[in-house]
Protein backbone atom coordinates (compact mmCIF):
# COMPACT_ATOMS: atom_id res chain seq x y z
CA UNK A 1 -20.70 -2.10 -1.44
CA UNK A 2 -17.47 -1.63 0.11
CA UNK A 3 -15.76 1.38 -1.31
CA UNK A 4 -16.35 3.80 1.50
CA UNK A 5 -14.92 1.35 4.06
CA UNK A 6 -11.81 1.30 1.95
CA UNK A 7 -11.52 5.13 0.92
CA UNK A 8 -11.86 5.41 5.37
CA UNK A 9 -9.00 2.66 5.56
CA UNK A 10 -6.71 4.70 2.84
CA UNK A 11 -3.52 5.89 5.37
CA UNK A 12 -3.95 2.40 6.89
CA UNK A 13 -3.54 0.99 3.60
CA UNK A 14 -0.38 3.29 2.34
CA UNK A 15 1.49 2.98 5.96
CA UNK A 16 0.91 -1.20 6.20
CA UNK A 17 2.50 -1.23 2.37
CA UNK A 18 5.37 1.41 3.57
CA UNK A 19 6.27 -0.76 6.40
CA UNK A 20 6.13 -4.07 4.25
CA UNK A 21 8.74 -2.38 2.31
CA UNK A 22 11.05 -1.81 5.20
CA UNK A 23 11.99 -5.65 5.16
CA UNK A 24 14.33 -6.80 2.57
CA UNK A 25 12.43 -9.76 2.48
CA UNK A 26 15.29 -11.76 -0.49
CA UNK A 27 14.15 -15.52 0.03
CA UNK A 28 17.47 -17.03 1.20
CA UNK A 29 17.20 -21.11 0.96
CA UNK A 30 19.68 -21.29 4.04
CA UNK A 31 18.65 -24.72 5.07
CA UNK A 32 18.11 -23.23 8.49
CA UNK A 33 14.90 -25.45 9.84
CA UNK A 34 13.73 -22.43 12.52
CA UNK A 35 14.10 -19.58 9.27
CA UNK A 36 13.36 -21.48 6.13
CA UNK A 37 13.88 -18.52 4.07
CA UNK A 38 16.16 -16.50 5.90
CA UNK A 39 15.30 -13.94 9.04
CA UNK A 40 13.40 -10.90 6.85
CA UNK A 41 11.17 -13.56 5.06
CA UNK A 42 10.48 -14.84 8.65
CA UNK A 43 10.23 -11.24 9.69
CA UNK A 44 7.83 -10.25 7.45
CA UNK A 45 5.19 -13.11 7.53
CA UNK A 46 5.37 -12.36 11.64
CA UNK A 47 4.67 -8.94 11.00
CA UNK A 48 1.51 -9.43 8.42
CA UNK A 49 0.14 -12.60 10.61
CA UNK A 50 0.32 -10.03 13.92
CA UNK A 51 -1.88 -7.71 11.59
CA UNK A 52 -3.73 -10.30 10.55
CA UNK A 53 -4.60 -10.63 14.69
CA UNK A 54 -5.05 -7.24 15.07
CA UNK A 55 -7.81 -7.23 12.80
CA UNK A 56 -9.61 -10.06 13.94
CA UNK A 57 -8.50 -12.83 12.07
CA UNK A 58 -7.90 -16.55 11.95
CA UNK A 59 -3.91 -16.69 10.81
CA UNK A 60 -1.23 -19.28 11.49
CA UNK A 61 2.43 -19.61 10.26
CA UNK A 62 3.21 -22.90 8.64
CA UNK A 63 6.71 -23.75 10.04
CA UNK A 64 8.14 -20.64 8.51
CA UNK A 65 7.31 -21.90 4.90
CA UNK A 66 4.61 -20.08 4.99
CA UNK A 67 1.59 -18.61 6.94
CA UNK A 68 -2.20 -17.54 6.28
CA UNK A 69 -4.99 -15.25 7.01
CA UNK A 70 -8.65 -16.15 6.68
CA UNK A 71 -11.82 -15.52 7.85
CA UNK A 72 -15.83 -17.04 7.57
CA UNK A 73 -17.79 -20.05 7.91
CA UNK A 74 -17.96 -23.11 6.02
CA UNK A 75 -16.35 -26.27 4.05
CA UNK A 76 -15.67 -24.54 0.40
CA UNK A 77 -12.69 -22.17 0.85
CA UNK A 78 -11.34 -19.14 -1.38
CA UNK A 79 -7.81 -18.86 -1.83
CA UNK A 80 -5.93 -15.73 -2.39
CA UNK A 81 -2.33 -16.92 -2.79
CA UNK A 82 0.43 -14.09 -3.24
CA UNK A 83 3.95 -13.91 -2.06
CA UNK A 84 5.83 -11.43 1.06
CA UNK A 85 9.12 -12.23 -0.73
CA UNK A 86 11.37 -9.92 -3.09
CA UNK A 87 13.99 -10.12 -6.00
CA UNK A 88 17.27 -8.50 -4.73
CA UNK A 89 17.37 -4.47 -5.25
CA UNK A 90 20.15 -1.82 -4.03
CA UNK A 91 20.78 1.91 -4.28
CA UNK A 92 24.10 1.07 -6.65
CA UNK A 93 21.51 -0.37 -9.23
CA UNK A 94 20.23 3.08 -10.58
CA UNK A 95 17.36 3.93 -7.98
CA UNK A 96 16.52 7.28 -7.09
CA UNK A 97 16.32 6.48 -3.64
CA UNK A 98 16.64 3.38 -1.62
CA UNK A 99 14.61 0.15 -2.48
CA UNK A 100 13.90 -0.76 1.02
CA UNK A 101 13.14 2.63 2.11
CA UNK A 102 9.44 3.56 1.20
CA UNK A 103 9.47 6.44 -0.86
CA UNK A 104 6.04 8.68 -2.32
CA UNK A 105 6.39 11.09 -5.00
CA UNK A 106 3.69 12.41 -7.44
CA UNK A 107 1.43 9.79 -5.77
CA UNK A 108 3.26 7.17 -6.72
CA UNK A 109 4.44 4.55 -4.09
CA UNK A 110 8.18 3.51 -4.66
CA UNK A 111 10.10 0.60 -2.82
CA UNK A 112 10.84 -3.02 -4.07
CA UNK A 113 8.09 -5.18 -3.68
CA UNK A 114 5.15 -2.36 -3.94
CA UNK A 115 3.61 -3.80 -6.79
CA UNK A 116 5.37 -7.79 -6.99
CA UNK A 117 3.45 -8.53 -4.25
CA UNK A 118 3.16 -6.64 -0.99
CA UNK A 119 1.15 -3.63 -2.47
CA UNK A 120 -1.32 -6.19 -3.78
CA UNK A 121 -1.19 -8.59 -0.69
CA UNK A 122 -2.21 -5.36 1.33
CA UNK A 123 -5.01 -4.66 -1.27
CA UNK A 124 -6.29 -8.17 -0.61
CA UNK A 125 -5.95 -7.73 2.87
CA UNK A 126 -7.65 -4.67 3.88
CA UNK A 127 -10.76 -6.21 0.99
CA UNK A 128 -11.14 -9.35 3.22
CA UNK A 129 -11.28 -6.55 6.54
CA UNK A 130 -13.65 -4.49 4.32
CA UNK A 131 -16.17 -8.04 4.13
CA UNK A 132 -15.31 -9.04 7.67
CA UNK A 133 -16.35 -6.02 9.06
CA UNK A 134 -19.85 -5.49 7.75
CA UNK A 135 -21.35 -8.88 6.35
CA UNK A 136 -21.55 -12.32 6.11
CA UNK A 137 -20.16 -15.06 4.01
CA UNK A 138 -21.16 -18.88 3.18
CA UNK A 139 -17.55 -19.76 2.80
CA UNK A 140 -13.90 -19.25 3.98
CA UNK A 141 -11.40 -16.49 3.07
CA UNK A 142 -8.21 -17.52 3.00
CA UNK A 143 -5.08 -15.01 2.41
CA UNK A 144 -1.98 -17.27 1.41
CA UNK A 145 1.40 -15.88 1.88
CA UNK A 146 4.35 -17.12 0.50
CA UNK A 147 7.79 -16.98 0.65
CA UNK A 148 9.95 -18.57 -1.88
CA UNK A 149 7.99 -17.16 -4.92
CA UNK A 150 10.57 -15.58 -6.56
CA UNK A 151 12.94 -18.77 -6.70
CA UNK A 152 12.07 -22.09 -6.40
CA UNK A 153 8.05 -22.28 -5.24
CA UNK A 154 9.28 -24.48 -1.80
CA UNK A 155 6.94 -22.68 0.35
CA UNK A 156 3.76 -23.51 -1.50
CA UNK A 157 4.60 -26.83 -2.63
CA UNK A 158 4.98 -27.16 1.14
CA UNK A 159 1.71 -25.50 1.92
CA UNK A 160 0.21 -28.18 -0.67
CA UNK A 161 1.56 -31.00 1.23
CA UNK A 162 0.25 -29.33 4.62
CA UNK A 163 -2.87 -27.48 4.10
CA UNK A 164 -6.44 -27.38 2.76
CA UNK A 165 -6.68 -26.32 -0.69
CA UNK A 166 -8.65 -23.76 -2.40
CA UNK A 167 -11.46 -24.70 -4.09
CA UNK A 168 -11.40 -21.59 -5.80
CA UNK A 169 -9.58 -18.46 -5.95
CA UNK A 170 -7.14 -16.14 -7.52
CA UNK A 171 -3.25 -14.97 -6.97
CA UNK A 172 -3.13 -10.95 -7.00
CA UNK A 173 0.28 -10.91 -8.79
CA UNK A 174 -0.20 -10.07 -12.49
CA UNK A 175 -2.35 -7.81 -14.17
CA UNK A 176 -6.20 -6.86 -14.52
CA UNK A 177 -8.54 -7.42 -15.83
CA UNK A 178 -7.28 -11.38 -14.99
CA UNK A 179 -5.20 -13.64 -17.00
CA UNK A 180 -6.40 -16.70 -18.57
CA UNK A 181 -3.28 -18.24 -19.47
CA UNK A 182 0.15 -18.13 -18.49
CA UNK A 183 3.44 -19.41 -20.26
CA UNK A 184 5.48 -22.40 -19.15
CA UNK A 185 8.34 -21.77 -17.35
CA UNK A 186 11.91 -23.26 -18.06
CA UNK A 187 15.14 -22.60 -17.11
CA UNK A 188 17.75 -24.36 -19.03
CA UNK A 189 21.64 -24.11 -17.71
CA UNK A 190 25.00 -24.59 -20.35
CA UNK A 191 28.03 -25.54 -19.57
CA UNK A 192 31.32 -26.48 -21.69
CA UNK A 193 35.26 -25.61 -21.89
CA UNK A 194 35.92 -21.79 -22.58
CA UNK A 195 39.16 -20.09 -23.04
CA UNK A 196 40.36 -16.14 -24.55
CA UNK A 197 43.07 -16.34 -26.13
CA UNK A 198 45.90 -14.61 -24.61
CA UNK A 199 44.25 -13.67 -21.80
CA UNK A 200 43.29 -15.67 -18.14
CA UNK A 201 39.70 -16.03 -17.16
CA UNK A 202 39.63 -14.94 -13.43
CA UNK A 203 36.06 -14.08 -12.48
CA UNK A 204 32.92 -13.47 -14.17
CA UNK A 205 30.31 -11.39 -12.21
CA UNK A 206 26.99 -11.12 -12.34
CA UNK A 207 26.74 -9.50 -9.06
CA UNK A 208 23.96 -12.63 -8.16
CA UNK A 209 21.39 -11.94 -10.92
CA UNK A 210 18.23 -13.55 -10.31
CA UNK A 211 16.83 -16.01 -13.07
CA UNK A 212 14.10 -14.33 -13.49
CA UNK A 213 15.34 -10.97 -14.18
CA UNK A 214 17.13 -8.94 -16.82
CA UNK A 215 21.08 -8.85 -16.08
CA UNK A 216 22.22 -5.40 -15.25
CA UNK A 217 25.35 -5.77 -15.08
CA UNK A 218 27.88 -8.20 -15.77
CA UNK A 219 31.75 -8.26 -15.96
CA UNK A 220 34.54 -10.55 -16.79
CA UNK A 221 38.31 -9.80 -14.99
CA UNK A 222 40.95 -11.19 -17.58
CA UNK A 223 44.99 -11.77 -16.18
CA UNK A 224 46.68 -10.35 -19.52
CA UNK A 225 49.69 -12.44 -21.38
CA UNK A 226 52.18 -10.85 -23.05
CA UNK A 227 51.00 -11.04 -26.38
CA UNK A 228 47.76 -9.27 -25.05
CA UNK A 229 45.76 -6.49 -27.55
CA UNK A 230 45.89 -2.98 -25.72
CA UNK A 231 44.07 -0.99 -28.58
CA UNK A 232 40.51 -1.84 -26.63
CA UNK A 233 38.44 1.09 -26.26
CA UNK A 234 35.14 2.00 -24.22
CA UNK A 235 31.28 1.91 -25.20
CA UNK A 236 28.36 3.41 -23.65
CA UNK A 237 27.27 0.05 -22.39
CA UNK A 238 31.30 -0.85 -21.64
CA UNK A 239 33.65 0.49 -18.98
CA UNK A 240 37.33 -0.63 -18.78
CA UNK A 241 39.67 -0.93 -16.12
CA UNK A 242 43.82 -1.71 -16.73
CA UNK A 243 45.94 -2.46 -14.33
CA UNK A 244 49.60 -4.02 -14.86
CA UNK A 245 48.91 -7.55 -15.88
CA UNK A 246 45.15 -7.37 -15.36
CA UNK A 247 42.10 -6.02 -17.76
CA UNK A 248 38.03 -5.53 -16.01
CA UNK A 249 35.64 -5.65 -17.93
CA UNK A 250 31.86 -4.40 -17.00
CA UNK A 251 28.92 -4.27 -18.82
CA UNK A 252 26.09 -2.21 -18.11
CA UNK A 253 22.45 -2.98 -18.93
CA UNK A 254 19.19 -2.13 -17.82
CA UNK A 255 16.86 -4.98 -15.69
CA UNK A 256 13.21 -5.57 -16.45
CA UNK A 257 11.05 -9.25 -15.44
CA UNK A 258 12.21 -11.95 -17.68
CA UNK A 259 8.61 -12.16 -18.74
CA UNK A 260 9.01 -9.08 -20.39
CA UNK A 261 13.01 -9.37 -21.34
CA UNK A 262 12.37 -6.57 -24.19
CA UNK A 263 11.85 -4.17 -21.91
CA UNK A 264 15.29 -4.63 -20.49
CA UNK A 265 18.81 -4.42 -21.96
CA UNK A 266 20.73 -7.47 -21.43
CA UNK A 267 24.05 -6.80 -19.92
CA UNK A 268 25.58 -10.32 -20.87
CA UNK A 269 24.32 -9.68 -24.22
CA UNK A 270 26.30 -6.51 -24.23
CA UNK A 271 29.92 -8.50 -22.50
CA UNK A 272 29.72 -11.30 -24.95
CA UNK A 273 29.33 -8.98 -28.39
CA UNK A 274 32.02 -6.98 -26.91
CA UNK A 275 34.48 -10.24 -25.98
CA UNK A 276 32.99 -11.59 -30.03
CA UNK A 277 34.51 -8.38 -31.51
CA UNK A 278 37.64 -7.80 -29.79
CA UNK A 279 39.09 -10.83 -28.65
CA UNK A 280 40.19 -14.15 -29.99
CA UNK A 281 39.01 -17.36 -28.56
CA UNK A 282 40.60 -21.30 -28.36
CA UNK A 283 37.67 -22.00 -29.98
CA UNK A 284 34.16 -21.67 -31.23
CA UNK A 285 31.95 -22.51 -28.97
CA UNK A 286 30.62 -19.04 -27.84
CA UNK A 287 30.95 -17.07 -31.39
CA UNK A 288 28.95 -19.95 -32.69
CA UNK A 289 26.27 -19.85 -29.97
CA UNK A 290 25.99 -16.56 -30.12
CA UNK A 291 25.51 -16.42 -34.20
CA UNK A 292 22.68 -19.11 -34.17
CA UNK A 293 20.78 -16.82 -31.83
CA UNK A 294 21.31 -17.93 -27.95
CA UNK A 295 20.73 -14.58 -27.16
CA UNK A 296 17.81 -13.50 -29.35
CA UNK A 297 14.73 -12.60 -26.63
CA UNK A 298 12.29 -13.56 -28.71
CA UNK A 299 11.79 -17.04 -31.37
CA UNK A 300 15.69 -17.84 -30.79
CA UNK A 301 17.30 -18.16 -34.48
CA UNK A 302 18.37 -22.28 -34.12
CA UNK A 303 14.20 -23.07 -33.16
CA UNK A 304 13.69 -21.97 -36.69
CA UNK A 305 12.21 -25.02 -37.38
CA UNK A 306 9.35 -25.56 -34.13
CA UNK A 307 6.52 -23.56 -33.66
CA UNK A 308 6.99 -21.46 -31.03
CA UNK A 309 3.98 -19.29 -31.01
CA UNK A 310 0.18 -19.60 -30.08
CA UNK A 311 -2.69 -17.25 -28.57
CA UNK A 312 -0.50 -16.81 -25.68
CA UNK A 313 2.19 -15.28 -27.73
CA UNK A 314 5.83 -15.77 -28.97
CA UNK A 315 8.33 -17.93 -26.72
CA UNK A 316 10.90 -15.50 -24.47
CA UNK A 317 14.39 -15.99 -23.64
CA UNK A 318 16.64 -14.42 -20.88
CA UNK A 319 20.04 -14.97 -20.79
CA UNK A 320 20.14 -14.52 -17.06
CA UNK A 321 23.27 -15.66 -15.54
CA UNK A 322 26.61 -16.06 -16.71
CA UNK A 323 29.66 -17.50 -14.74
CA UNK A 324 33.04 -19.41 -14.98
CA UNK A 325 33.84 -22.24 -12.59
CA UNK A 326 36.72 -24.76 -13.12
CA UNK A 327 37.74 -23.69 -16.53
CA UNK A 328 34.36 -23.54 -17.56
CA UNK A 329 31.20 -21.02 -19.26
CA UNK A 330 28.35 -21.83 -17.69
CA UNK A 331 25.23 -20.06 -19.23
CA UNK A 332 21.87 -19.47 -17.57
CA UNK A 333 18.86 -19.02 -19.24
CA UNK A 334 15.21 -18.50 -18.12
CA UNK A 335 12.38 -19.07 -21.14
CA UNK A 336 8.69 -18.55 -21.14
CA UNK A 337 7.23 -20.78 -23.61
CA UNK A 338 3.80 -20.87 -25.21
CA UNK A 339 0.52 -22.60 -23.78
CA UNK A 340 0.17 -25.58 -26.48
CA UNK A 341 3.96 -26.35 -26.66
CA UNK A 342 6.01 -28.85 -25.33
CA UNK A 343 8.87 -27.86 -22.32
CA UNK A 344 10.76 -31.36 -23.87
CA UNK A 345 10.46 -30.22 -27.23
CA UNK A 346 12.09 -26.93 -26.08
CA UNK A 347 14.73 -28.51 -24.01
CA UNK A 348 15.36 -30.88 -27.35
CA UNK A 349 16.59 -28.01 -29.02
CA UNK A 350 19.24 -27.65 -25.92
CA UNK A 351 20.49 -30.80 -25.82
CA UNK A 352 20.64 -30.83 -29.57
CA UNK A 353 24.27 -28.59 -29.40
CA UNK A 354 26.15 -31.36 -28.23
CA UNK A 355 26.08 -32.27 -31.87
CA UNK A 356 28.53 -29.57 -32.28
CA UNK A 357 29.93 -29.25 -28.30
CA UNK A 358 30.42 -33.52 -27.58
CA UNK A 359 31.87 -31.74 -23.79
CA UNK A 360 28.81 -29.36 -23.43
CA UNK A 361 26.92 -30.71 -20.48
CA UNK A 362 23.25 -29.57 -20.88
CA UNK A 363 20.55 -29.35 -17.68
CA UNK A 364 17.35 -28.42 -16.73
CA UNK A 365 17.64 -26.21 -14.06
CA UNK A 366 13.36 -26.41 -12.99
CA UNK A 367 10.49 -25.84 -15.10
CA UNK A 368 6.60 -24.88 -14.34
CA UNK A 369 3.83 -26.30 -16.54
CA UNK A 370 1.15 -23.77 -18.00
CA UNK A 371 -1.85 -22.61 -17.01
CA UNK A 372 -4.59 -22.18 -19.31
CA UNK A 373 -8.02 -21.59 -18.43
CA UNK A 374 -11.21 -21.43 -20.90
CA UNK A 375 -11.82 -17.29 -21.27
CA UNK A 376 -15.52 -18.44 -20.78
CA UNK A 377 -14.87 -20.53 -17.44
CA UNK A 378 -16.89 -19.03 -14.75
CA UNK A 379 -14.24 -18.00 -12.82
CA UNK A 380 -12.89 -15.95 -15.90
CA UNK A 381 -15.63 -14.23 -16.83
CA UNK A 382 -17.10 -13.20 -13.12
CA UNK A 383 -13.22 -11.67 -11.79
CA UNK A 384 -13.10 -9.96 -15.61
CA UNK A 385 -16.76 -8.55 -15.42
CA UNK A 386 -16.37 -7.51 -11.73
CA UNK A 387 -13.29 -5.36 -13.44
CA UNK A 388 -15.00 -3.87 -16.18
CA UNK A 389 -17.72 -2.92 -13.86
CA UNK A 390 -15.54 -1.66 -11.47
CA UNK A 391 -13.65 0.53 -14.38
CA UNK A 392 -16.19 0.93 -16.29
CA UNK A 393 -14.29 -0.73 -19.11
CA UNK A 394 -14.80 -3.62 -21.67
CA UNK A 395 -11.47 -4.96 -20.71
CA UNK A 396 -10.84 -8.91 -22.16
CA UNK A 397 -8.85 -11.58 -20.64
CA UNK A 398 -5.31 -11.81 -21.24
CA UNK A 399 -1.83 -14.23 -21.54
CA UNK A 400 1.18 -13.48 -20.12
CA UNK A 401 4.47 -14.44 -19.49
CA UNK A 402 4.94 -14.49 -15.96
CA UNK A 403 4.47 -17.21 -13.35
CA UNK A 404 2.29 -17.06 -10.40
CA UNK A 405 0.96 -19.55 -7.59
CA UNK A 406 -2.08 -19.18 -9.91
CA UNK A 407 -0.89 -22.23 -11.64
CA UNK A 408 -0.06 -24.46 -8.17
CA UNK A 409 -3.93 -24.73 -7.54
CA UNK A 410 -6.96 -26.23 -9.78
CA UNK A 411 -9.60 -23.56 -10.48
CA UNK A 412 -7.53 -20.12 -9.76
CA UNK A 413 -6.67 -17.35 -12.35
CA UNK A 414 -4.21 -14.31 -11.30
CA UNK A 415 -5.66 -11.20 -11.18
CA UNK A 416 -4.25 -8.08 -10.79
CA UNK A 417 -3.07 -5.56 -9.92
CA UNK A 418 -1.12 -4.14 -12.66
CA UNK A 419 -3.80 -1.93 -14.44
CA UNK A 420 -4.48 -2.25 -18.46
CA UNK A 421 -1.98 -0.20 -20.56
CA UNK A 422 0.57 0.26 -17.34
CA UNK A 423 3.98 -0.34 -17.08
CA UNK A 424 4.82 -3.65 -15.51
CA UNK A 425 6.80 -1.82 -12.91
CA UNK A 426 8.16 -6.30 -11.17
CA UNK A 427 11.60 -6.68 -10.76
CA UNK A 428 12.22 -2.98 -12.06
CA UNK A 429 14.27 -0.19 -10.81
CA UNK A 430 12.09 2.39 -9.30
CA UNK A 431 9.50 -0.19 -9.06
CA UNK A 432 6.28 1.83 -7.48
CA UNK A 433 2.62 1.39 -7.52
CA UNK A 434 -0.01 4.49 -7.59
CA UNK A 435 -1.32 4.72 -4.60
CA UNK A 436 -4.92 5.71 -6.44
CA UNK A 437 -4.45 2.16 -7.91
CA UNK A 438 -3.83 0.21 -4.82
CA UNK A 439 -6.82 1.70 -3.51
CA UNK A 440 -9.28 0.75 -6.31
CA UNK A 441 -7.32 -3.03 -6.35
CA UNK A 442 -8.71 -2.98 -3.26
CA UNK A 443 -11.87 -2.30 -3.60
CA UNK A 444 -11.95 -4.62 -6.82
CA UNK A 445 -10.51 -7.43 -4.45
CA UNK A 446 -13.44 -6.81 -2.26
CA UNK A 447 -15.98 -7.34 -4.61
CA UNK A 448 -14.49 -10.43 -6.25
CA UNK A 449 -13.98 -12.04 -2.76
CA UNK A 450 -17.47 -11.09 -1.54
CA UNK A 451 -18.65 -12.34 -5.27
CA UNK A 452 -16.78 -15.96 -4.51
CA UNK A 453 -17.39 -16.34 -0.91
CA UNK A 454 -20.80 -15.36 -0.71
């Protein structure tokens, strides 16, 4: 019902995306009461709610947590609930050409933030312009944008204490054909005495990995003692630098989502194996961490013993951020955990290493509780069917490991728009979306708003 008005909107579509991508839109929790999130997250949301106006529509900015879009008439309301804001990305990483510079090649879209979640926020948008424009509704359309998605969630718990919520709805920040379950979400932080023998710990550097991605790169800068070995030698993944009385470290990796931590190659993985096999330390506390599995990605050695699988898969872990303050390792890690298992149980197996580390201080850094929906639920079945029809496909349902705002409101799946049998291309280098593909999320997103709203 809507295609053609989308295939006429297709350059609007690509140049709203390409000028999304011009903001480096990092959420920075500055404190600052006027920019919440730091200037480009403000920056942005002004830009899409002046769009918003252009178009037509209803849109207001919640104190700069936050702002909306909506459209229609009535008292049930439809909530699409995605996110303006962007995990970190530079040149220096590995891309072929800058992340905040949009970039289209072979018909491909590249710049951070094309596919996690501006490309699909634009989708949604020009959908709801596609409905505005040429028919009627029985309910109200209402385009959520967040952002503090990719760190703590403050903007939409903020919109929840604020706002109307959805009475039904979807976030466009996953994958088709729509997810009816997602992980829990737990970050767990470790901290305890650490010290190389013969060397001096000055600096570990992570260059400000995100939690919820796949360290690149990671180094540790050691002042060298007398005694010091000098027979180290390079690996692929390890570069060394020597100076007088001073020895850097780095380790090179490759990022990918935490949800999908196989896809990446850990770069603290790499440091520690290399410190474990060619240095001595005071004592055991990382060789033995390391042994029982701290850094296996998937079913972690020492939770031999829990169940840690279900429909929704096997539990994840990232070791995400490593650093050394006041004599002390301090370990980061970011899990995704299966539907039907406890977060405490998880966190049990955490706390349970001060048997052996009586200094280790364990915390809980923030966790999200799962979402699982029935695959028959109405909601379910009509976003998946509107797919398949769509595709012409007999696509099913599907878990996964990431975390979206689907799981901050009752009665909302995500949905999209990461096609079946892609790439998840979030929190990657190169990160793109096909620009065929943003075009047909739209017109899916039309058709499952019309289908809710009408």
């Amino acid at each position: 019902m809507f295609d053609k008005t989308i295939e006429n909107s297709k350059n609007e579509i690509i140049s709203t995306l390409c000028e999304l991508i011009k903001f480096p839109s990092v959420s920075n929790e500055s404190g600052n009461s006027q920019y919440p999130f730091g200037e480009e997250c403000n920056n942005v949301l002004n830009y899409v709610l002046e769009l918003g106006n252009s178009m037509g529509f209803k849109t207001k900015n919640i104190d700069g947590y936050c702002g909306y879009i909506e459209f229609g008439e009535g008292k049930e309301l439809v909530g699409i609930i995605g996110h303006l804001d962007v995990v970190p990305a530079n040149i220096e990483d590995g891309w072929t050409t800058p992340p905040f510079v949009p970039s289209i090649r072979n018909n491909k879209l590249f710049g951070r933030g094309s596919i996690d979640d501006k490309g699909p926020i634009v989708s949604a948008l020009y959908a709801m312009k596609a409905i505005k424009d040429s028919i009627s509704v029985s309910k109200r359309v209402r385009l959520i944008l967040g952002l503090n998605e990719e760190k703590s969630w403050k903007c939409i718990n903020y919109y929840k204490k604020h706002e109307e919520h959805p009475t039904i709805g979807f976030s466009p920040d996953a994958n088709f054909p729509g997810i009816y379950a997602e992980k829990g979400i737990m970050s767990v932080k470790l901290a305890n005495n650490f010290e190389i023998k013969d060397y001096t710990i000055l600096e570990i550097n992570c260059k400000n990995n995100a939690i919820n991605v796949v360290p690149k790169y990671c180094s540790i800068k050691l002042k060298k003692n007398y005694t010091a070995n000098s027979n180290l030698r390079e690996t692929e993944n390890i570069k060394l630098t020597e100076s007088d009385d001073t020895l850097l470290i780095e380790a090179f990796g490759i990022s990918a989502h935490s949800a999908h931590p196989e896809l990446g190659k850990n770069s603290i993985q790499i440091l520690v194996e290399y410190l474990i096999n060619n240095f001595e330390f005071t004592d055991s506390y990382l060789k033995i961490l390391y042994e029982i599995g701290l850094f296996d990605i998937e079913s972690p050695r020492f939770m031999s013993n829990t169940k840690i699988e279900d429909e929704s898969g096997v539990l994840t872990s990232n070791v995400a951020i490593l650093e050394y303050i006041n004599n002390q390792l301090i370990i980061s890690i970011n899990l995704r955990i299966p539907v039907t298992i406890s977060l405490d149980d998880i966190f049990s197996k955490y706390t349970d290493f001060k048997f052996s580390f009586p200094n280790l201080n364990v915390e809980k850094l923030g966790i999200q509780e799962p979402l699982f929906v029935e695959k028959d639920n109405y909601l379910v079945k009509t976003l998946v069917d509107i797919f398949n029809k769509k595709t012409n496909s007999t696509s099913l349902p599907i878990a996964i490991g990431g975390g979206t705002y689907a799981r901050a409101f009752p009665n909302c799946i995500s949905y999209g728009a990461t096609m079946p049998g892609d790439k998840d291309m979030c929190h990657q280098v190169d990160e793109f979306i096909e620009i065929d593909k943003l075009i047909l999320s739209s017109k899916i997103y039309a058709d499952a708003i019309y289908e809710l709203s009408k």
